[in-house]
C-alpha atoms as a PDB file:
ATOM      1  CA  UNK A   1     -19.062 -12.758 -26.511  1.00  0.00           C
ATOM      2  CA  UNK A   2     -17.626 -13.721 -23.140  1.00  0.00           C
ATOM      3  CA  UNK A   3     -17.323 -11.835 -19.989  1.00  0.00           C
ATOM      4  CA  UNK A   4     -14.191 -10.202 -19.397  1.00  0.00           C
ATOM      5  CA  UNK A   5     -11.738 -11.484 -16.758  1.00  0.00           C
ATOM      6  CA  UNK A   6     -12.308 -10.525 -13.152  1.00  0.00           C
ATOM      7  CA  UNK A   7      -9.808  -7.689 -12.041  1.00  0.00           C
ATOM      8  CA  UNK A   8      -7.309  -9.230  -9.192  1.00  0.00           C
ATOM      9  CA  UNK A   9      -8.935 -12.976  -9.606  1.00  0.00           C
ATOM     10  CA  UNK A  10      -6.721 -15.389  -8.302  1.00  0.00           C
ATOM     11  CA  UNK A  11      -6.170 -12.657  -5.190  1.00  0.00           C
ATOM     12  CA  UNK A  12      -9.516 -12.217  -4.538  1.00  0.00           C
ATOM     13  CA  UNK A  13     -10.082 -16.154  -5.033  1.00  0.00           C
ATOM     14  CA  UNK A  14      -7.518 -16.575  -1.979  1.00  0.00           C
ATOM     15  CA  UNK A  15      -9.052 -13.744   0.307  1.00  0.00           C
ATOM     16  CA  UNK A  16     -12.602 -15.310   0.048  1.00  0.00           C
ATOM     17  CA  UNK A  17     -11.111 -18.561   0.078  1.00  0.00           C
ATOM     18  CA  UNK A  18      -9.452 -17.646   3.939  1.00  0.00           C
ATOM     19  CA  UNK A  19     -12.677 -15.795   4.852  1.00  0.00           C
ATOM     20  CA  UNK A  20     -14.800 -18.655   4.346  1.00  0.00           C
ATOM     21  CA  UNK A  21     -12.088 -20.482   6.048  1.00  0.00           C
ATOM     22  CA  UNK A  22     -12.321 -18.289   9.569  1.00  0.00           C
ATOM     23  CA  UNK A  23     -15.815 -18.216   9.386  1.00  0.00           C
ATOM     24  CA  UNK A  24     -16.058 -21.765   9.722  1.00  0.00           C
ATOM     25  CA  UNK A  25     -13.551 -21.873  12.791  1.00  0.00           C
ATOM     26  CA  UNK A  26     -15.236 -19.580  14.114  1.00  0.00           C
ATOM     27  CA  UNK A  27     -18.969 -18.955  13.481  1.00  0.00           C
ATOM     28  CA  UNK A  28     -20.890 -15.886  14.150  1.00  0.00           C
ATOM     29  CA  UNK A  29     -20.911 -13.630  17.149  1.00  0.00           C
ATOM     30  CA  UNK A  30     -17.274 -12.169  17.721  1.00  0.00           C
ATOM     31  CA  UNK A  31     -16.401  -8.849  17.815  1.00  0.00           C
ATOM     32  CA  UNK A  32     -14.957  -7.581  14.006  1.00  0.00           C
ATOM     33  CA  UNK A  33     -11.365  -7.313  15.809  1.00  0.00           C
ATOM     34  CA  UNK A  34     -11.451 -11.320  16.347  1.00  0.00           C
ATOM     35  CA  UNK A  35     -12.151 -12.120  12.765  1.00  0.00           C
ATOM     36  CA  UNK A  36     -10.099  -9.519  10.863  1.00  0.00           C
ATOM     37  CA  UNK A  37      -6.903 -10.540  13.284  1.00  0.00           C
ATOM     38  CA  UNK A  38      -8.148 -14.440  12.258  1.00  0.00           C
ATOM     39  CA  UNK A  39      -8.025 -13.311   8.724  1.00  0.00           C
ATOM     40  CA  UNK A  40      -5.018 -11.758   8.708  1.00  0.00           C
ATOM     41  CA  UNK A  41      -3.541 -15.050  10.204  1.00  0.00           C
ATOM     42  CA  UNK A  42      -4.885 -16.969   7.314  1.00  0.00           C
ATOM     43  CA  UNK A  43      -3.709 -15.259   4.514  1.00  0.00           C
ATOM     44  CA  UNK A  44       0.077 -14.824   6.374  1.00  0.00           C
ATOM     45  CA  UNK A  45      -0.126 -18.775   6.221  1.00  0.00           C
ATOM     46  CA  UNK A  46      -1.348 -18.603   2.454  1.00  0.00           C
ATOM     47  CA  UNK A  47       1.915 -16.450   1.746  1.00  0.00           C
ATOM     48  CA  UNK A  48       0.215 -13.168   1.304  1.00  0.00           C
ATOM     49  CA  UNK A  49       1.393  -9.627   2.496  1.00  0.00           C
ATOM     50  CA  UNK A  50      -0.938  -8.431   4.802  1.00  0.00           C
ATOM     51  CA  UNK A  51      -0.952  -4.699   6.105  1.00  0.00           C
ATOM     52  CA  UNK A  52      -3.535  -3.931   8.689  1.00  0.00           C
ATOM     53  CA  UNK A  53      -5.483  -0.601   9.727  1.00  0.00           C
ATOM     54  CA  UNK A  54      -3.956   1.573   7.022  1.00  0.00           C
ATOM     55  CA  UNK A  55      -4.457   5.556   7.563  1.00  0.00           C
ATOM     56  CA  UNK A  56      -5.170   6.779   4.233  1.00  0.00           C
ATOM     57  CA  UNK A  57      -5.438  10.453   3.082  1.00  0.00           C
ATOM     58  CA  UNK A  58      -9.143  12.156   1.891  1.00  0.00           C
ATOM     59  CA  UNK A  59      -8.509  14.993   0.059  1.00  0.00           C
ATOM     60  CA  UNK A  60     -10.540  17.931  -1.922  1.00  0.00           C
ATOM     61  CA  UNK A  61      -9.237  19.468  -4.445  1.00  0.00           C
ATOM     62  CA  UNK A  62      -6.003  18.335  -3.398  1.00  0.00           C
ATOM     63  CA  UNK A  63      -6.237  19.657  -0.114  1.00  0.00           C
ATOM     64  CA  UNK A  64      -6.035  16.941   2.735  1.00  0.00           C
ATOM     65  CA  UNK A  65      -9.587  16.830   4.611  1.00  0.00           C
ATOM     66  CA  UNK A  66      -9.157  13.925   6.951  1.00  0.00           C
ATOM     67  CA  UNK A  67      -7.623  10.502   7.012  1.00  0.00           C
ATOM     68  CA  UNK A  68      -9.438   7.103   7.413  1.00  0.00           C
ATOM     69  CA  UNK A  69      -7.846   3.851   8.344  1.00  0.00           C
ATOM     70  CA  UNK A  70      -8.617   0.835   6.081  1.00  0.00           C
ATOM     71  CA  UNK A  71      -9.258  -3.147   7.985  1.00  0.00           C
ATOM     72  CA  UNK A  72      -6.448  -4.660   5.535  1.00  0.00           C
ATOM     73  CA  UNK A  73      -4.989  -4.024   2.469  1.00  0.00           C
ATOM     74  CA  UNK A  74      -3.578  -7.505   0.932  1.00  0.00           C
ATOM     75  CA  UNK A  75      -0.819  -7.952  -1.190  1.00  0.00           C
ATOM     76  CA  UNK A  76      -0.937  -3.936  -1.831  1.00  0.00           C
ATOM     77  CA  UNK A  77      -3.218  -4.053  -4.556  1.00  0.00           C
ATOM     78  CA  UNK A  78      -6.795  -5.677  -2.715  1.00  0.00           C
ATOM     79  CA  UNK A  79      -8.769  -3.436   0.154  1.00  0.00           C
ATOM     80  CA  UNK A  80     -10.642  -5.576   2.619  1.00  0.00           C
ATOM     81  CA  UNK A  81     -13.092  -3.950   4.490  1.00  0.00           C
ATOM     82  CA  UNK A  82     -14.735  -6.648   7.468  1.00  0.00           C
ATOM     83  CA  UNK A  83     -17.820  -6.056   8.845  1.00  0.00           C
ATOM     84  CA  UNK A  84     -19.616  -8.302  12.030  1.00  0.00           C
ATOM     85  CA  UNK A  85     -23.255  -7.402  12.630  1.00  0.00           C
ATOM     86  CA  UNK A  86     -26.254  -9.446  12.235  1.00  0.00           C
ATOM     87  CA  UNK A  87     -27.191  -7.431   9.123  1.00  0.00           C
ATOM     88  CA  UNK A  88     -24.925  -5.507   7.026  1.00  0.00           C
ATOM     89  CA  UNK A  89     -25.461  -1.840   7.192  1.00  0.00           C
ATOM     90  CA  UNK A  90     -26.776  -1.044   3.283  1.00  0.00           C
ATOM     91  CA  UNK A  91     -23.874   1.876   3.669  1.00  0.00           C
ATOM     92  CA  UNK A  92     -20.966  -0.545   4.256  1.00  0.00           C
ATOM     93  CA  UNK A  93     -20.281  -0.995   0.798  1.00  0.00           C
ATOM     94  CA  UNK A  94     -20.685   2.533  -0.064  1.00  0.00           C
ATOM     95  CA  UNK A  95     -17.710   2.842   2.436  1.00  0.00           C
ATOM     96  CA  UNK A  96     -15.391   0.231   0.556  1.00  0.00           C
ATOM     97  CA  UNK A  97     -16.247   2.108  -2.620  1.00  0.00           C
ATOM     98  CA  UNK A  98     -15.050   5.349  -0.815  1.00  0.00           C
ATOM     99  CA  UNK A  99     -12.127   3.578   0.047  1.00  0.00           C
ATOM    100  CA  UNK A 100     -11.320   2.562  -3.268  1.00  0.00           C
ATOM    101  CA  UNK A 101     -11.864   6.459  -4.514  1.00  0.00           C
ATOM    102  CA  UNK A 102      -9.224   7.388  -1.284  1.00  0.00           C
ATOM    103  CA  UNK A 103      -6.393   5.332  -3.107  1.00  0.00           C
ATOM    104  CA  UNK A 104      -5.308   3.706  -6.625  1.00  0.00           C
ATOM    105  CA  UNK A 105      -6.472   0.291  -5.875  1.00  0.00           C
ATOM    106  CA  UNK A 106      -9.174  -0.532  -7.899  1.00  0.00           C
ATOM    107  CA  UNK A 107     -10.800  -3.695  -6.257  1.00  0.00           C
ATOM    108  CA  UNK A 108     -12.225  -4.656  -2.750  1.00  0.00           C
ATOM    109  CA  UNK A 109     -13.930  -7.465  -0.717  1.00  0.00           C
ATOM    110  CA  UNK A 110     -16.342  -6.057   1.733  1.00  0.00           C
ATOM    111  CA  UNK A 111     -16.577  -9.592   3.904  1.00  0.00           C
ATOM    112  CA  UNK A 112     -19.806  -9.880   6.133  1.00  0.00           C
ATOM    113  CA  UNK A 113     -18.911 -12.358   9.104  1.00  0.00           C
ATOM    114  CA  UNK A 114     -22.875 -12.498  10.375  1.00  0.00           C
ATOM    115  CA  UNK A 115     -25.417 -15.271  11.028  1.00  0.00           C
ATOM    116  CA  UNK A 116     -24.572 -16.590   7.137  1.00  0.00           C
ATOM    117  CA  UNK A 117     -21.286 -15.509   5.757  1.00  0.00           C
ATOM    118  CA  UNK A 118     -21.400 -13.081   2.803  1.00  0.00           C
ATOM    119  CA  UNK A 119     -19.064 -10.482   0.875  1.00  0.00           C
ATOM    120  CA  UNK A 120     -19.158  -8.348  -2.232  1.00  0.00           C
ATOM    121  CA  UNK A 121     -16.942  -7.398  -4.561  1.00  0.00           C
ATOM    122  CA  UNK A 122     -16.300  -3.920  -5.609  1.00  0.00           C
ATOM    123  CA  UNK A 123     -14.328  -2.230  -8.110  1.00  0.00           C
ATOM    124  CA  UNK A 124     -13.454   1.352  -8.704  1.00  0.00           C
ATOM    125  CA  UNK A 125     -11.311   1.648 -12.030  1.00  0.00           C
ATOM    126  CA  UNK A 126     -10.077   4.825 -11.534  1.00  0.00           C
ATOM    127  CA  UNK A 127      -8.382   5.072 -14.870  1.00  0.00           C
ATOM    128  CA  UNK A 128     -11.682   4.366 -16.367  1.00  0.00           C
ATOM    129  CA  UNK A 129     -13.201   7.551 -14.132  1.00  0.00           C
ATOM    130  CA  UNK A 130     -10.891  10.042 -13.901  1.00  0.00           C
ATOM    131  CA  UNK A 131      -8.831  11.434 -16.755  1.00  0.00           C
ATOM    132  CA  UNK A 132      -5.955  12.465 -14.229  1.00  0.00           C
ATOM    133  CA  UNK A 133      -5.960   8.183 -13.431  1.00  0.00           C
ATOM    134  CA  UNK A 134      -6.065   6.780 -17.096  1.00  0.00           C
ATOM    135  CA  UNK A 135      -3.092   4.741 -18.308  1.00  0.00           C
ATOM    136  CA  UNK A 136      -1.779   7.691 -20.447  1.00  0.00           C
ATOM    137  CA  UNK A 137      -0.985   9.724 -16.961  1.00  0.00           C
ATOM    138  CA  UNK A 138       2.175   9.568 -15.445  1.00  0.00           C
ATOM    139  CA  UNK A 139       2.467   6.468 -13.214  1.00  0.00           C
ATOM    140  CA  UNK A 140       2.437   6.924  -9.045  1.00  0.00           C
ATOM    141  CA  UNK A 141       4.237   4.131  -7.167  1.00  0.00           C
ATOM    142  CA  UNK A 142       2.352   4.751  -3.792  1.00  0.00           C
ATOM    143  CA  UNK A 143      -1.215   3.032  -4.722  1.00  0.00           C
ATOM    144  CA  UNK A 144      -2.246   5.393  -1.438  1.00  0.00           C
ATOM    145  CA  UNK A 145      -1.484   8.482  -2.935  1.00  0.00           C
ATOM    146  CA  UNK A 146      -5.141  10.114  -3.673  1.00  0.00           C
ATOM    147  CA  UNK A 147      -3.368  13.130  -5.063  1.00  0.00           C
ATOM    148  CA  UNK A 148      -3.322  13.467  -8.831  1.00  0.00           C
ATOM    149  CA  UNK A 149      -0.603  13.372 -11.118  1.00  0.00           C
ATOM    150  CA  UNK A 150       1.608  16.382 -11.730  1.00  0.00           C
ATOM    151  CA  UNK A 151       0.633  16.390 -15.230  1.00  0.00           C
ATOM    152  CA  UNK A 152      -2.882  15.672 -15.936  1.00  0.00           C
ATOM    153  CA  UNK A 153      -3.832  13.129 -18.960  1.00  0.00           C
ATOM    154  CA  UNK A 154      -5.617  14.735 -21.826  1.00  0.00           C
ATOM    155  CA  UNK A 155      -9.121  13.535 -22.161  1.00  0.00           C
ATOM    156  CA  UNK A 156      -9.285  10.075 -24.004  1.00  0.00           C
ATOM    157  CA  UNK A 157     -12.309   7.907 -26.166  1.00  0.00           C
ATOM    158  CA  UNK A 158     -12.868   6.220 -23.545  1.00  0.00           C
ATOM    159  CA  UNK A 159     -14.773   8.415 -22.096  1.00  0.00           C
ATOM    160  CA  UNK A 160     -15.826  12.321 -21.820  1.00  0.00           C
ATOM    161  CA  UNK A 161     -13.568  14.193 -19.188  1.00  0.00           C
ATOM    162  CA  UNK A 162     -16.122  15.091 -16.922  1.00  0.00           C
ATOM    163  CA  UNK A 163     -17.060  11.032 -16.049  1.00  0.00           C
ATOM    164  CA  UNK A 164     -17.556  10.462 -12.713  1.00  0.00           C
ATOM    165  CA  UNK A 165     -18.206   6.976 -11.316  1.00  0.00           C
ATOM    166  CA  UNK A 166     -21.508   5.493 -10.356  1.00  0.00           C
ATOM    167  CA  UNK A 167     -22.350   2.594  -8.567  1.00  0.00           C
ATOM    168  CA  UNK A 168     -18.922  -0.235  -8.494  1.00  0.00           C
ATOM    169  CA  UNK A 169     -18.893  -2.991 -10.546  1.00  0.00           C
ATOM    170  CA  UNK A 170     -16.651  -5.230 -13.233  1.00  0.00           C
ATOM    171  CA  UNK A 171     -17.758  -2.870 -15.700  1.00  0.00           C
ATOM    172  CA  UNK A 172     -16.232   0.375 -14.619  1.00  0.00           C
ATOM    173  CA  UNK A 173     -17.906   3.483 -14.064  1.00  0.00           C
ATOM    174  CA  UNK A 174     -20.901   5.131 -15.435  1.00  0.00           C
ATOM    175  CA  UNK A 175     -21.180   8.635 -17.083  1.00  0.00           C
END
């Protein structure tokens, strides 16, 4: 049996494609600010829609807490979240995956711009998670909106209600 197709592929293909690309203009050592406003330069020129330093709502129990601003969002559907230290902080992709939580989009590229270039891809299928985000809900046209749907989804087989997502990955969440 094969593997199932990679969420947001030929997106994601393009975004590591550019990062690679600015990384080796540009090396290591710059502040984050020089390589996410190279990045977003890269992927204008590769035709993508690029919105930068997002504000995005936290909420609890639908209740608004805070709001956070995300590095990019490209094409509206893929978070990129740039980081330029000489080690990556084992929390940075804990804070894409947050990100992902914050909003509908389901995938992410946390991009590492130190001494050897690195990112990771995370995904957060949020109709896979949470029974107010399955298919079967009522659809929300603002991928930012964290609130849930005026009329929840009833509880489906793929999953019990109560599932709550574990660590990201292709596979979805874990119960």
């Amino acid at each position: 049996m094969g593997r199932a197709p990679l969420l947001d592929a030929a997106l994601t293909r393009s975004v590591i494609g550019a990062f690679f690309d600015v990384y080796n203009a540009l090396g290591f050592g710059f502040l984050e600010h020089v390589y996410v406003m190279a990045l977003e330069r890269e992927l204008l020129a590769r035709g993508h829609a690029v919105a930068r330093e997002v504000s995005i709502r936290v909420t609890y129990k639908g209740q608004e807490l805070a709001s956070q601003r995300l590095d990019m969002i490209v094409d509206g559907r893929l978070v990129v979240e740039t980081k330029s230290t000489y080690e990556l902080h084992r929390a940075a992709s804990r804070q894409l995956y947050n990100y992902l939580r914050a909003t509908n989009l389901e995938v992410g590229l946390l991009l590492h711009f130190g001494p050897e270039p690195k990112f990771h891809r995370l995904i957060n299928r949020h109709d896979a998670c949470d029974p107010a985000r399955r298919p079967s809900a009522p659809h929300r046209s603002d991928p930012l909106d964290p609130s849930p749907p005026s009329h929840p989804a009833e509880p489906s087989s793929e999953g019990p209600a109560d599932a709550r997502p574990g660590y990201p990955s292709d596979e979805g969440c874990r119960g």
